[in-house]
Protein backbone atom coordinates (compact mmCIF):
# COMPACT_ATOMS: atom_id res chain seq x y z
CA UNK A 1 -19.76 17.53 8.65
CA UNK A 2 -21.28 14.24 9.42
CA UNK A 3 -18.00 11.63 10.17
CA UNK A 4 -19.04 9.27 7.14
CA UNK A 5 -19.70 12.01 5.06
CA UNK A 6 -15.93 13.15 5.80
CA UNK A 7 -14.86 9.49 5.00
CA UNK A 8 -16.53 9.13 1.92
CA UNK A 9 -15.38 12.53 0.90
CA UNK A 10 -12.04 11.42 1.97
CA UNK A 11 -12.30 8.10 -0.05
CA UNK A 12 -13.73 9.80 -3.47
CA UNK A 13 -10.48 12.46 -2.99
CA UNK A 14 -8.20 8.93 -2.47
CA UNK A 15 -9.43 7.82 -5.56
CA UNK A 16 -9.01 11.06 -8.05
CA UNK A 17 -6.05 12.33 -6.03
CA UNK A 18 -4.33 8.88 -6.47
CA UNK A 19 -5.09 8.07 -10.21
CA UNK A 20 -3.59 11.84 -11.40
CA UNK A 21 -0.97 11.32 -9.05
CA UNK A 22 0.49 8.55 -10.54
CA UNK A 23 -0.18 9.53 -14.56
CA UNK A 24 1.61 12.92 -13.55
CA UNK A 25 4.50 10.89 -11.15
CA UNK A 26 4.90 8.68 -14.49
CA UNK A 27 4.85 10.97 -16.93
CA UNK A 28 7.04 13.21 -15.43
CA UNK A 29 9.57 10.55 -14.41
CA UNK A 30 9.35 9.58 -18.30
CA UNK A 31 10.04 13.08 -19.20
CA UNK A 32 13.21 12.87 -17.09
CA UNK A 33 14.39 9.73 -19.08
CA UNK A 34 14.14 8.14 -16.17
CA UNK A 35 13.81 4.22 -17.81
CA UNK A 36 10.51 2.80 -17.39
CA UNK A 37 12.30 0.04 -15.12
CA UNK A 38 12.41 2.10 -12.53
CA UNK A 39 9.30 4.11 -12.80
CA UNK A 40 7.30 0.47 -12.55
CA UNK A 41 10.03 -0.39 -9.64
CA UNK A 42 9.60 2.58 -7.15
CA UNK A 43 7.77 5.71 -8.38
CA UNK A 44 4.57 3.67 -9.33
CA UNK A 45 4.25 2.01 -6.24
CA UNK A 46 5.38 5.31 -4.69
CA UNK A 47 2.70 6.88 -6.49
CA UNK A 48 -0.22 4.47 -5.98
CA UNK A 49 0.93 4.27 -1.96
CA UNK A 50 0.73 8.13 -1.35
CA UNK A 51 -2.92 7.94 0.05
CA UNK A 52 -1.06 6.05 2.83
CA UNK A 53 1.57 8.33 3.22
CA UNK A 54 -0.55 11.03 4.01
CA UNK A 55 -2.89 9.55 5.99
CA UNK A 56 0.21 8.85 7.85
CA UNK A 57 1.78 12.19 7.97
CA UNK A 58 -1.69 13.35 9.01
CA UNK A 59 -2.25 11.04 11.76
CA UNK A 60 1.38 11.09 13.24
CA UNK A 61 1.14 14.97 13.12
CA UNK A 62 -2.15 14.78 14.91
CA UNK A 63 -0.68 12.63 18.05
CA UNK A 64 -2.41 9.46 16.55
CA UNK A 65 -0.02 7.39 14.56
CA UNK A 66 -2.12 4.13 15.38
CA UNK A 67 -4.18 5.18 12.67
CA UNK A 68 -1.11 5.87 10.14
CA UNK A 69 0.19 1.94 11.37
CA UNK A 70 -3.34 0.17 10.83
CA UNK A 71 -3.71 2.13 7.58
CA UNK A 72 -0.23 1.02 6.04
CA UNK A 73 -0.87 -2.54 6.84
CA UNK A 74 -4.39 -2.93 6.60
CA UNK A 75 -3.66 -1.91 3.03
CA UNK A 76 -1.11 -4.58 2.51
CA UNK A 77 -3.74 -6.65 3.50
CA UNK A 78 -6.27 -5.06 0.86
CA UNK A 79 -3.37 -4.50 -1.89
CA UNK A 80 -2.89 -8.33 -1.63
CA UNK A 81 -6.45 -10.10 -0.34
CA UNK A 82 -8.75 -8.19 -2.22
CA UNK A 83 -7.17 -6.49 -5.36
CA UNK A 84 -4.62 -8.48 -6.18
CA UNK A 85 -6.94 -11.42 -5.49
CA UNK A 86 -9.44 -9.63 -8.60
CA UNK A 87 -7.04 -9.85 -10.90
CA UNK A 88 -6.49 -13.49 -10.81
CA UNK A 89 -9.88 -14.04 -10.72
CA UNK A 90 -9.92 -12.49 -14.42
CA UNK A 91 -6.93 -14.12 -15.51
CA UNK A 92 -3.80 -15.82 -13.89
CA UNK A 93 -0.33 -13.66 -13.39
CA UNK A 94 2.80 -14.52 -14.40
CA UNK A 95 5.81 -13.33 -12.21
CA UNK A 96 8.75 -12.50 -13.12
CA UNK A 97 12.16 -14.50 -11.37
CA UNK A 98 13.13 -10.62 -10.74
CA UNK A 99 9.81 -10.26 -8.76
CA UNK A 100 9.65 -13.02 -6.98
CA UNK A 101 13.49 -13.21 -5.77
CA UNK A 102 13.15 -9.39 -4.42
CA UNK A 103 9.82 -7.87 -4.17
CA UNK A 104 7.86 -11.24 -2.82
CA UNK A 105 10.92 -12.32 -0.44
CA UNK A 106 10.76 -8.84 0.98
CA UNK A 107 6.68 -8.40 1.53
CA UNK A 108 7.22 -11.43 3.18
CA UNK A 109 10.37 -10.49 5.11
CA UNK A 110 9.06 -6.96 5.96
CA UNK A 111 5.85 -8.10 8.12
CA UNK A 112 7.98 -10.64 10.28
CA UNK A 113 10.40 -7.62 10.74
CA UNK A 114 8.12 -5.16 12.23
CA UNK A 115 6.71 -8.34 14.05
CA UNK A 116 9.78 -8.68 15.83
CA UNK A 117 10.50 -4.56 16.83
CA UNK A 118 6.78 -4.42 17.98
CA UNK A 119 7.08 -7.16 20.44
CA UNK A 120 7.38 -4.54 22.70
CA UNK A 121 4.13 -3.11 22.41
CA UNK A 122 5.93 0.19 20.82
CA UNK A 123 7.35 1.45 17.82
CA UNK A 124 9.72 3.73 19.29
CA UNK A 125 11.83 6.52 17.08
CA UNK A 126 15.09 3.94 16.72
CA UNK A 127 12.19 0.96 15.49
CA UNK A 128 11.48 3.67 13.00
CA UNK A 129 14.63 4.29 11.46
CA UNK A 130 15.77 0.39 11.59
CA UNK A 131 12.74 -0.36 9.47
CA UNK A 132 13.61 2.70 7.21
CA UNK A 133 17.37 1.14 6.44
CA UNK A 134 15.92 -1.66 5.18
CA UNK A 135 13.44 0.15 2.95
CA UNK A 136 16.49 2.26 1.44
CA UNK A 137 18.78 -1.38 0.85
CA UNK A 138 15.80 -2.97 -1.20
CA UNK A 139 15.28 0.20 -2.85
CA UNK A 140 18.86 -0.15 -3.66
CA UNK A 141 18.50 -3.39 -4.88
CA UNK A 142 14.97 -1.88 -6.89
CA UNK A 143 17.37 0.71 -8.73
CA UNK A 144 20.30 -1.37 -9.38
CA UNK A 145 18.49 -3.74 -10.86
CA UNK A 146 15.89 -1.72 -12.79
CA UNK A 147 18.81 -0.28 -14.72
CA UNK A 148 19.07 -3.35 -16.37
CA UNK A 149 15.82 -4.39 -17.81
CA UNK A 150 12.76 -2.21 -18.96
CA UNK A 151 9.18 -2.92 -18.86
CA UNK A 152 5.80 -1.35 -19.88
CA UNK A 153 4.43 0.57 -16.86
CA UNK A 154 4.92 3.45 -19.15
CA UNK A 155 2.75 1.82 -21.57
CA UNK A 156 0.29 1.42 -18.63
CA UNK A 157 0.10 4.84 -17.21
CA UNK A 158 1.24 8.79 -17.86
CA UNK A 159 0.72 11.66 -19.23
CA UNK A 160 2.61 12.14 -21.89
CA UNK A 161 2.74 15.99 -22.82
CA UNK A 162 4.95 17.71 -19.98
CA UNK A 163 2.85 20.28 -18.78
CA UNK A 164 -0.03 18.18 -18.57
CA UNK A 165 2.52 15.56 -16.07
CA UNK A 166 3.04 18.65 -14.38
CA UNK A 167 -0.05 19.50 -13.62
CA UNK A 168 -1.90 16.08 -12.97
CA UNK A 169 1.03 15.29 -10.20
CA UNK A 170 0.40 18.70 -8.65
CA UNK A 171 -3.49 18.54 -8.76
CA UNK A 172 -3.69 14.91 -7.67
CA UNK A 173 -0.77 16.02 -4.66
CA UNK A 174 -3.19 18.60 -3.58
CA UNK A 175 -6.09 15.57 -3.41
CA UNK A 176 -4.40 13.32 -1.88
CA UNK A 177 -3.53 15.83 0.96
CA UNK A 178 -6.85 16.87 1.38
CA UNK A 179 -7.91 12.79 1.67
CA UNK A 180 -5.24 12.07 4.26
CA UNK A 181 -6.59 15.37 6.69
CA UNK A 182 -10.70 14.22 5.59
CA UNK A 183 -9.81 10.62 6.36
CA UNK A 184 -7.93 11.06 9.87
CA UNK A 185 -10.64 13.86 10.84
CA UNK A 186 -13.11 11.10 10.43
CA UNK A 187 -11.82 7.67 11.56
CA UNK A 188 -11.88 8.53 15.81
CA UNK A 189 -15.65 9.85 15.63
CA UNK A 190 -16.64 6.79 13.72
CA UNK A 191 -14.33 4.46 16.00
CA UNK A 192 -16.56 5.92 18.86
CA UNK A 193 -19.87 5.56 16.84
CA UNK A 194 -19.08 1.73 16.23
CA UNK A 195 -17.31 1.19 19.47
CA UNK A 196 -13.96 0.13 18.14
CA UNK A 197 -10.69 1.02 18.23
CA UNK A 198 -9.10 3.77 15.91
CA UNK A 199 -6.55 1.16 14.95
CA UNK A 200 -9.32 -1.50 13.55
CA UNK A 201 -11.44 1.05 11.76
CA UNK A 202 -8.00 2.18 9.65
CA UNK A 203 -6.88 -1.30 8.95
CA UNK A 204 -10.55 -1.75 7.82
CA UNK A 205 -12.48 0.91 6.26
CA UNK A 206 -9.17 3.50 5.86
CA UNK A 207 -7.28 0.71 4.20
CA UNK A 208 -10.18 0.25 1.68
CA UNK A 209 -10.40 3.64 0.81
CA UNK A 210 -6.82 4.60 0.47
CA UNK A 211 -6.09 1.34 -1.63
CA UNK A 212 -7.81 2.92 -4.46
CA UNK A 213 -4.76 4.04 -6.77
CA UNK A 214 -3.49 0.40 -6.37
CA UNK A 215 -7.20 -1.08 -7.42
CA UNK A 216 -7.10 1.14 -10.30
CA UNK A 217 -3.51 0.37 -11.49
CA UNK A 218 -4.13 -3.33 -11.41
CA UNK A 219 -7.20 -3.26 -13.37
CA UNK A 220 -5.95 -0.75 -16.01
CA UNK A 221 -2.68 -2.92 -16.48
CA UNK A 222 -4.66 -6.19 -16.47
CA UNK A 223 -6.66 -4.91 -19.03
CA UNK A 224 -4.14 -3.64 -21.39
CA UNK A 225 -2.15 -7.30 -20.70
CA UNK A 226 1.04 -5.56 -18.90
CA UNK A 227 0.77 -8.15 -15.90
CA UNK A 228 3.83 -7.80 -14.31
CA UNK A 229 2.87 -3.93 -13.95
CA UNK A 230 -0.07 -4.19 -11.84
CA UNK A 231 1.97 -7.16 -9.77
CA UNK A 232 4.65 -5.03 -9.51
CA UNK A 233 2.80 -2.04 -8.24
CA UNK A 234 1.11 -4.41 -5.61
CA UNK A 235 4.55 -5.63 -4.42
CA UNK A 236 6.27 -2.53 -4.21
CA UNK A 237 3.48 -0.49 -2.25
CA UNK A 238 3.46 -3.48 0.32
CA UNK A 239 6.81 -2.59 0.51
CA UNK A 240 6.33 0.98 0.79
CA UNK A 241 3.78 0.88 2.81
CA UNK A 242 5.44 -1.66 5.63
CA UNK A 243 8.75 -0.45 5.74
CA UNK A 244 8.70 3.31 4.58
CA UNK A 245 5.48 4.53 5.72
CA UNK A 246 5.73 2.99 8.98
CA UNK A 247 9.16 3.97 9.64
CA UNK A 248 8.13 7.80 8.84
CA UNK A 249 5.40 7.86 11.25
CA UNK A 250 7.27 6.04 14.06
CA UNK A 251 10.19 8.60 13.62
CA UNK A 252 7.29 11.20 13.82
CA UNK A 253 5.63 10.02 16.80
CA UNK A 254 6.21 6.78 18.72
CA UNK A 255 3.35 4.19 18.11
CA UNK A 256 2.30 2.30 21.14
CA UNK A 257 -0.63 -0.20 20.64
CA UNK A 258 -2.40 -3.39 21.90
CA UNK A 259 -0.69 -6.63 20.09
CA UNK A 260 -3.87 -8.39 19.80
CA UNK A 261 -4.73 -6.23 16.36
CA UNK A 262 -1.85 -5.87 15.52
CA UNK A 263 -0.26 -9.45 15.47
CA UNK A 264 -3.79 -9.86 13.32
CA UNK A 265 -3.05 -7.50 10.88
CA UNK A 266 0.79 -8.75 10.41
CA UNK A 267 0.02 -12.37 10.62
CA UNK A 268 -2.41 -11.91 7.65
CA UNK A 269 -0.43 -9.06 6.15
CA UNK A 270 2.06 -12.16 5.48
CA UNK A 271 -0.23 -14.97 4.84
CA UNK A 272 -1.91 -13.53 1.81
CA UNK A 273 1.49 -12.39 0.26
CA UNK A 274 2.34 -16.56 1.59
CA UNK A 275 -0.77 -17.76 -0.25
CA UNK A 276 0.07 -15.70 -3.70
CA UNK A 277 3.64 -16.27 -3.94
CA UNK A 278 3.93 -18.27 -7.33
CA UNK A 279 4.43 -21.96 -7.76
CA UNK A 280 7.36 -22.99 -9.90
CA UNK A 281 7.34 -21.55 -13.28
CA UNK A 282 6.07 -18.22 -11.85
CA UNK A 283 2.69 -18.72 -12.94
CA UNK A 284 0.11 -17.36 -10.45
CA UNK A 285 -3.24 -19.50 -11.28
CA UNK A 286 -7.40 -17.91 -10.85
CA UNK A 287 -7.60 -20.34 -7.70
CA UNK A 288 -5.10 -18.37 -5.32
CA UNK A 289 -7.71 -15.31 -6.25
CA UNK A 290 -10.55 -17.00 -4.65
CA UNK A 291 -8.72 -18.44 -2.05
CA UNK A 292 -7.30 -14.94 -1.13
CA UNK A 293 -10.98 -13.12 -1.43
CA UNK A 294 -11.64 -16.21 1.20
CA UNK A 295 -8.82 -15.31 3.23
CA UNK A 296 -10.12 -11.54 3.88
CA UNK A 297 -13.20 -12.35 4.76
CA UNK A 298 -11.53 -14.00 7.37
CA UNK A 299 -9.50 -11.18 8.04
CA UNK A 300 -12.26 -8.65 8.49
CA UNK A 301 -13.98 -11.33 11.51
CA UNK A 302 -10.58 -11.83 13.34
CA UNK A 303 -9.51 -8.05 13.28
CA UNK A 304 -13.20 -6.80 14.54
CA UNK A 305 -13.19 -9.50 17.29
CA UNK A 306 -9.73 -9.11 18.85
CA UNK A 307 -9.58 -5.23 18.45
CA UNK A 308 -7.11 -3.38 20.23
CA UNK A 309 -6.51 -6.03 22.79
């Protein structure tokens, strides 16, 4: 099958895999009486960063993690620059002090972290599990927390009736797989057709496709006025995405790369979570939206021109 073909496939299968992954990953948390807290806290953003995650388990099994490491951030990049950023253009966000004291000081932590392992040019196995130890203590942080306080992200998304949950989390498990083999099958033949690196085409056109679920989380929770969802969501599959699905695929398969793309990627991977980060008061005004659409277009001409270098 033509490589484009593949991608789109693999982007439509993002897309429907994602959204039944996370009704089914919320409902069936709710059925667990797991409080809603938590299900906004980690499964959500679990759910809505599994397009990532197996991209990455794909593309680590495959001997080419670069892709899995471009993906991952790329899509922080996306999650942040572009969807976040059309949200506020609809209507300002307010944060919570909860959000912004954990989730926003550790998407901005998490970037300077792998930053600072990578100056080596590697991501070797023991990079891997240091950046997985920190995923588990703000996940400890997410839980401990959550038990205290509730919010609506069940309100937002989930199927209610249990079989149904059931189902929709198996069904969208089974498309998301299927994305993460169609998308890494076609990233290296259009790399070749475009002349660039594997590593700028999935922190490009990967990370647009896989940041579906997010994209349609934000939207349905700005819609239905549960903010601090859809901010939420964004936040925590940054985090995800940074610290546990990079840490999986180093542990899987050491990632070697050139820094040029990769200091790119990071560099804006914390600027746009920088240039979103609330004033006082929490509020998050329309302006940072256009300023962070701005900010990606950017993006996109810096990672083309330095590449793999």
């Amino acid at each position: 099958m033509n490589d484009y073909l593949l991608l789109l496939l693999g982007v439509l299968c993002a897309g429907v895999g994602g959204e039944l992954f996370v009704r089914g990953a919320v409902g069936i948390a709710e059925w667990a009486r797991i409080s809603p807290g938590i299900i906004g806290a980690s499964i959500a953003a679990f759910a809505t960063s599994s397009p990532e995650f197996f991209v990455a388990i794909s593309s680590a099994g495959a001997g080419i993690p670069e892709i899995a490491l471009g993906d991952a951030l790329g899509s922080n990049v996306v999650n942040v620059a572009l969807i976040l950023a059309l949200a506020l253009v609809i209507s300002g966000i307010q944060a919570s002090r909860q959000s912004i004291r954990r989730d926003f000081t550790v998407a901005l932590l998490a970037p300077i972290f792998i930053a600072t392992l990578a100056f080596d040019g590697e991501l070797s196995r023991f990079d891997g599990i240091a950046i997985l130890l920190a995923f588990f203590v703000w996940l400890f942080f997410v839980i401990a927390e959550a038990r205290k306080e509730r919010n609506a992200a069940a309100e937002v998304l989930g199927e209610h009736r249990n079989w149904l949950a059931l189902g929709s989390g198996i069904v969208g498990l089974a498309f998301l797989i299927g994305a993460g083999n169609f998308i890494v099958a076609s990233a290296g033949g259009i790399a070749a057709d475009l002349g660039l690196d594997k590593f700028v085409i999935s922190a490009t056109i990967v990370a647009l496709g896989t940041g579906t679920p997010e994209l349609a989380t934000v939207i349905i929770s700005k819609l239905r006025g549960h903010d601090e969802v859809g901010l939420g969501t964004i936040l925590g599959s940054n985090i995800f995405n940074g610290l546990w699905i990079v840490g999986i695929a180093a542990i899987m398969h050491p990632i070697t790369f050139g820094m040029g793309g990769l200091a790119v990627v990071l560099a804006f991977g914390f600027a746009v979570v920088a240039l979103s980060y609330p004033a006082r008061g929490g509020f998050i005004g329309r302006k940072r939206g256009i300023l962070l659409m701005a900010t990606y277009v950017v993006y996109l001409v810096a990672i083309v021109q330095m590449g793999p270098s």
